[in-house]
C-alpha atoms as a PDB file:
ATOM      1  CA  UNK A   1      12.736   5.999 -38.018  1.00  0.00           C
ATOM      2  CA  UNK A   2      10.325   3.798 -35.834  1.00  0.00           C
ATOM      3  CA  UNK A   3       8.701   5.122 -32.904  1.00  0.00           C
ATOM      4  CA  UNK A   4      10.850   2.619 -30.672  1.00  0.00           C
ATOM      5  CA  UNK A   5      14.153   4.229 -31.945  1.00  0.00           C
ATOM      6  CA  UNK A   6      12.348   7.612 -30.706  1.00  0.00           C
ATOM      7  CA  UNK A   7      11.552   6.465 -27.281  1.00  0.00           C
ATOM      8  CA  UNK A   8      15.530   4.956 -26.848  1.00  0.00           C
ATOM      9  CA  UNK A   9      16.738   7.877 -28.190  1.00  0.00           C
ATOM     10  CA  UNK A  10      15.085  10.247 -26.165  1.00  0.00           C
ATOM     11  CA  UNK A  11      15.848   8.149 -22.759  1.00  0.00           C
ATOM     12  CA  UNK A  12      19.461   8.030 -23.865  1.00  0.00           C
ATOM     13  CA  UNK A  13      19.173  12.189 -23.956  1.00  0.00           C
ATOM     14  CA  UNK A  14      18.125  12.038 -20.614  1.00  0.00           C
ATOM     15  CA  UNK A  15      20.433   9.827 -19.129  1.00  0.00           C
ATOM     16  CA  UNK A  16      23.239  12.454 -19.711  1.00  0.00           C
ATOM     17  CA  UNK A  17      20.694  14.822 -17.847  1.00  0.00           C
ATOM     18  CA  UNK A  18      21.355  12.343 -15.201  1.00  0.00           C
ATOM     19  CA  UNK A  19      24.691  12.220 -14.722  1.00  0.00           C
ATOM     20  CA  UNK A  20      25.039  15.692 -13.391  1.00  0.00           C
ATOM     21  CA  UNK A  21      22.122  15.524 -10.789  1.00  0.00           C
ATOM     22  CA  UNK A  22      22.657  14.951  -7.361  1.00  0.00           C
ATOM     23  CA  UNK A  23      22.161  12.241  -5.547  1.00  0.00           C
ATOM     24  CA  UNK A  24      18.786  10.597  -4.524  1.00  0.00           C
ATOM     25  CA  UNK A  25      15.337  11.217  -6.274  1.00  0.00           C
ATOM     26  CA  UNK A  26      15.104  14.913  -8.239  1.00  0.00           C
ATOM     27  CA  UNK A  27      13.325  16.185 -11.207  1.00  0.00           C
ATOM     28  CA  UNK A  28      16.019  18.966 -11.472  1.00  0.00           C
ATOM     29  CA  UNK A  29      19.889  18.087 -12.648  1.00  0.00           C
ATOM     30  CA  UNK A  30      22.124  20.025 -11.651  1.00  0.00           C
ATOM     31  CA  UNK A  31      23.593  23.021 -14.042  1.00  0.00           C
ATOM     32  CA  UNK A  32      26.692  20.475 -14.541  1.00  0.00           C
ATOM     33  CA  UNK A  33      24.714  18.034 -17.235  1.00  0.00           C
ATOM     34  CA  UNK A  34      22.770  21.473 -18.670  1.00  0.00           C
ATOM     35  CA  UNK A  35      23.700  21.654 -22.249  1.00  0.00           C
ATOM     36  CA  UNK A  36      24.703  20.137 -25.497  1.00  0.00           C
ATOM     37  CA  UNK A  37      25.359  16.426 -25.705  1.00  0.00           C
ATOM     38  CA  UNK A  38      26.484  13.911 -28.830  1.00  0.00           C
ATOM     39  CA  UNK A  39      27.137  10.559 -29.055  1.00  0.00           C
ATOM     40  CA  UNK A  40      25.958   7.343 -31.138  1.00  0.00           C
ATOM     41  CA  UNK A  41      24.048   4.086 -30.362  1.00  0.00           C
ATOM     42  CA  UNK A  42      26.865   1.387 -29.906  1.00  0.00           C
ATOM     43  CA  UNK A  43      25.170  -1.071 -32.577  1.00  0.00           C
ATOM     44  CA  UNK A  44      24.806   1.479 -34.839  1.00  0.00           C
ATOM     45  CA  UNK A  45      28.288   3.654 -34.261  1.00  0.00           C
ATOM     46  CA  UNK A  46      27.965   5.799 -37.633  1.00  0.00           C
ATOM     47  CA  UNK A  47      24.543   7.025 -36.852  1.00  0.00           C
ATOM     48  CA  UNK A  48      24.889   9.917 -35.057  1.00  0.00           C
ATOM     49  CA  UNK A  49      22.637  11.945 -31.992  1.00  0.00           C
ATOM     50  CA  UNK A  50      22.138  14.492 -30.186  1.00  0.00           C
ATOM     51  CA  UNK A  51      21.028  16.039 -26.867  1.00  0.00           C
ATOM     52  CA  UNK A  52      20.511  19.309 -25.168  1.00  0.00           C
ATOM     53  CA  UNK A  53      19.528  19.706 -21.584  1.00  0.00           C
ATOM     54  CA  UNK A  54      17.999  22.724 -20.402  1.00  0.00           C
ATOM     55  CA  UNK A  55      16.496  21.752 -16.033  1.00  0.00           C
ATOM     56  CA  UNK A  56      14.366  18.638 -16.531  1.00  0.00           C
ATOM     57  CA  UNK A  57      13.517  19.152 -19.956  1.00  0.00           C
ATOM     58  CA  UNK A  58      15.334  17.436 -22.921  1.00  0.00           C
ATOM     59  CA  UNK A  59      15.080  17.540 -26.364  1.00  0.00           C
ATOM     60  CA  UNK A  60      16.866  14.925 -28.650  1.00  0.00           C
ATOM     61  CA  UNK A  61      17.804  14.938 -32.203  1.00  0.00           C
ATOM     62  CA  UNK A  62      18.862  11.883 -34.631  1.00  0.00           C
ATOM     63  CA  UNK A  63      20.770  11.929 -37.836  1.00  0.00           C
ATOM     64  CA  UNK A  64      16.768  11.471 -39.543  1.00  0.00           C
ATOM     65  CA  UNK A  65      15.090  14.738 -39.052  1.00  0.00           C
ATOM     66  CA  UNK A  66      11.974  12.675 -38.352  1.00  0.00           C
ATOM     67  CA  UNK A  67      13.882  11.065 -35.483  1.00  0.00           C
ATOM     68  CA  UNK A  68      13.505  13.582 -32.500  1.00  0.00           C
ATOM     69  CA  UNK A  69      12.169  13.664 -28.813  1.00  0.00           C
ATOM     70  CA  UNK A  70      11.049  16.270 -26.182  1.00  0.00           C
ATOM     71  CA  UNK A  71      10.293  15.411 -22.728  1.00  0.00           C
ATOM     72  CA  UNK A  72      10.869  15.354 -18.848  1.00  0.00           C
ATOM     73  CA  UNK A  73      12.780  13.013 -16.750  1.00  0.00           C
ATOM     74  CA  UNK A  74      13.476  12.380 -12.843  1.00  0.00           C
ATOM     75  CA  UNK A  75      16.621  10.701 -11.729  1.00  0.00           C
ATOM     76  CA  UNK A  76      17.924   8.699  -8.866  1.00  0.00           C
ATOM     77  CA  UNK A  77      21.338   8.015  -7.743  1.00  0.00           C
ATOM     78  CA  UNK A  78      20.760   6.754  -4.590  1.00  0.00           C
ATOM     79  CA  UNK A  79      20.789   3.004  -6.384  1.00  0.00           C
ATOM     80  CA  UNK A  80      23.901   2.074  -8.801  1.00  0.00           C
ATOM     81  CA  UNK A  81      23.887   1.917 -11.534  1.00  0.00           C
ATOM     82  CA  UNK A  82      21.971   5.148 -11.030  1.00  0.00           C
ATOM     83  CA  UNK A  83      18.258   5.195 -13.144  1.00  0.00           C
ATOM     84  CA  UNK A  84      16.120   7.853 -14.533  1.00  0.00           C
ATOM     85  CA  UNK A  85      12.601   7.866 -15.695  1.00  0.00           C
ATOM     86  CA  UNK A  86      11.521   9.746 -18.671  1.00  0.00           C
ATOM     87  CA  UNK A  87       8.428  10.500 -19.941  1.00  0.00           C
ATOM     88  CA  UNK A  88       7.946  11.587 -23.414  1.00  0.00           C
ATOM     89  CA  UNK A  89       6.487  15.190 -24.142  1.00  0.00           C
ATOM     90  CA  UNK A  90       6.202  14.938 -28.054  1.00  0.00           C
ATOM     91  CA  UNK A  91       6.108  13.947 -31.343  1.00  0.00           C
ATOM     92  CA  UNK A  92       2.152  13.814 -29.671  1.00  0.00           C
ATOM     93  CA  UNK A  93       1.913  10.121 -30.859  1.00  0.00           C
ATOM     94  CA  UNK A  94       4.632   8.955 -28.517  1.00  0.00           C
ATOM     95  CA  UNK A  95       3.183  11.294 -25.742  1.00  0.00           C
ATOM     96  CA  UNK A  96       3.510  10.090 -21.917  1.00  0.00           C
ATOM     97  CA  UNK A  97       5.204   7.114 -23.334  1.00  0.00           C
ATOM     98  CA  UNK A  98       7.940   6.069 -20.261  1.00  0.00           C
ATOM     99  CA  UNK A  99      11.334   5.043 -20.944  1.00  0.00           C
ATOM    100  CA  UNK A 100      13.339   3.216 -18.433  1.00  0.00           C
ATOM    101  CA  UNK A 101      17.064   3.763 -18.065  1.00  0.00           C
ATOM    102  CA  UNK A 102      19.976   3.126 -16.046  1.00  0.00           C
ATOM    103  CA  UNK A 103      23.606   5.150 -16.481  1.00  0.00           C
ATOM    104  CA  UNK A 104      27.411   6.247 -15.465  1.00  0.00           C
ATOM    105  CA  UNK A 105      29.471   8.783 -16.127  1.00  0.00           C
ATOM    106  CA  UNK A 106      32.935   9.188 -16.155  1.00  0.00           C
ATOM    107  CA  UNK A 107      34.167  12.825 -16.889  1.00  0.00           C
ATOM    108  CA  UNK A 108      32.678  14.671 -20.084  1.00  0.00           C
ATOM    109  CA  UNK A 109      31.822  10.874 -20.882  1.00  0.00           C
ATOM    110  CA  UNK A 110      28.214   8.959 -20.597  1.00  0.00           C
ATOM    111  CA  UNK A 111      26.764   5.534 -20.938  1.00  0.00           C
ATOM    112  CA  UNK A 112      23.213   4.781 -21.103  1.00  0.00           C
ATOM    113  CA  UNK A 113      21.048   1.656 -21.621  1.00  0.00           C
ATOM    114  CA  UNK A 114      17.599   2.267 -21.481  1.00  0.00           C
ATOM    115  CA  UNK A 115      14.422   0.220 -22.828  1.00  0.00           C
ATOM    116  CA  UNK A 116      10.519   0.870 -22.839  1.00  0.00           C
ATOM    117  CA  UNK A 117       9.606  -2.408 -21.300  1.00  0.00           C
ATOM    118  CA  UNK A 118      11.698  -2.669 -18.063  1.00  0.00           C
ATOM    119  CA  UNK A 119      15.040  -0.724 -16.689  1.00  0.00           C
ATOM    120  CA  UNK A 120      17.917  -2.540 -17.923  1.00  0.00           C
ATOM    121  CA  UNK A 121      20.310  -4.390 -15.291  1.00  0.00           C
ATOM    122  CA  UNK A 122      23.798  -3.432 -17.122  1.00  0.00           C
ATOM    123  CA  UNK A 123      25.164  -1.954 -19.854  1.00  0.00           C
ATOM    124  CA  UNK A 124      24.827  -4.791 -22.442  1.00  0.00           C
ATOM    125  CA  UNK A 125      24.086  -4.222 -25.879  1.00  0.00           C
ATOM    126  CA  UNK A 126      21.125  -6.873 -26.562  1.00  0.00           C
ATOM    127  CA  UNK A 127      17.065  -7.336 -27.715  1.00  0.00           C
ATOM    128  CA  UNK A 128      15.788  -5.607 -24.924  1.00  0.00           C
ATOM    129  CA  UNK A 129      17.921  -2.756 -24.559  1.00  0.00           C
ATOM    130  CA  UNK A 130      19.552  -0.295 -26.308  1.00  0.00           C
ATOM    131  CA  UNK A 131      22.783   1.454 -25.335  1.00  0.00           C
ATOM    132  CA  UNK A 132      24.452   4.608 -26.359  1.00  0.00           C
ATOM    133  CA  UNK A 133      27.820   6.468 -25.636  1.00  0.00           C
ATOM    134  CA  UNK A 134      27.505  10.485 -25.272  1.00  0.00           C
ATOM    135  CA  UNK A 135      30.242  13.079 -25.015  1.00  0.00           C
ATOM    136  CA  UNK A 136      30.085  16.648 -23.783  1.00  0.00           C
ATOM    137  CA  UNK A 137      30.142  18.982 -26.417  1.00  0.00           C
END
């Protein structure tokens, strides 16, 4: 899968890190988001992902085994839609690359939109961002 598809995936990963942290700017979520997310990219709904959440770090996984994503992320939810920041850990070629992301939660339920160019301003699925739909495990 291409690099770019790495970089969403993995800020979609952290976004559900996100959603359990508390509010204002923190590199730690709280033990609510810590754990084992899946969901899909809404334009491509049969391709599935996942994401597990251990403090700051996060490691993704696509439906490609070439398609994963380690890294570390910092929140804030002083500013709605709340936004994280993540910067990529490995594959080493995508290393310190930043992904920009805004997201909501609504129970065991997450929405992200993220891109690598600047941080989305809603949830719409269109050339510049990329949005995906997690669930609890």
């Amino acid at each position: 899968m291409k690099t770019t598809c790495l970089v969403k995936l993995f800020a979609i990963t952290m976004c559900l890190l996100l959603a359990g942290v508390g509010c204002g700017h923190s590199s730690k979520p709280s033990k609510g988001i810590e754990g084992h997310w899946s969901g899909f990219n809404t334009k491509r709904p049969d391709y599935a992902c996942t994401v597990s959440i251990t403090g700051n770090q996060l490691e993704y996984h696509g439906a490609d085994t070439n398609d994963w994503v380690r890294g570390t992320f910092i929140v804030r939810k002083d500013v709605n839609p709340n936004e994280m920041d993540l910067t990529v850990a490995e594959p080493p070629k995508e290393s310190n690359h930043k992904i920009f992301a805004i997201y909501q939660v609504e129970g065991d339920e997450m929405t992200v939109a993220i891109s690598s160019s600047q941080r989305p301003a809603d949830f719409t699925q269109n050339p510049q961002n990329e949005v995906f739909n997690f669930r609890r495990d």
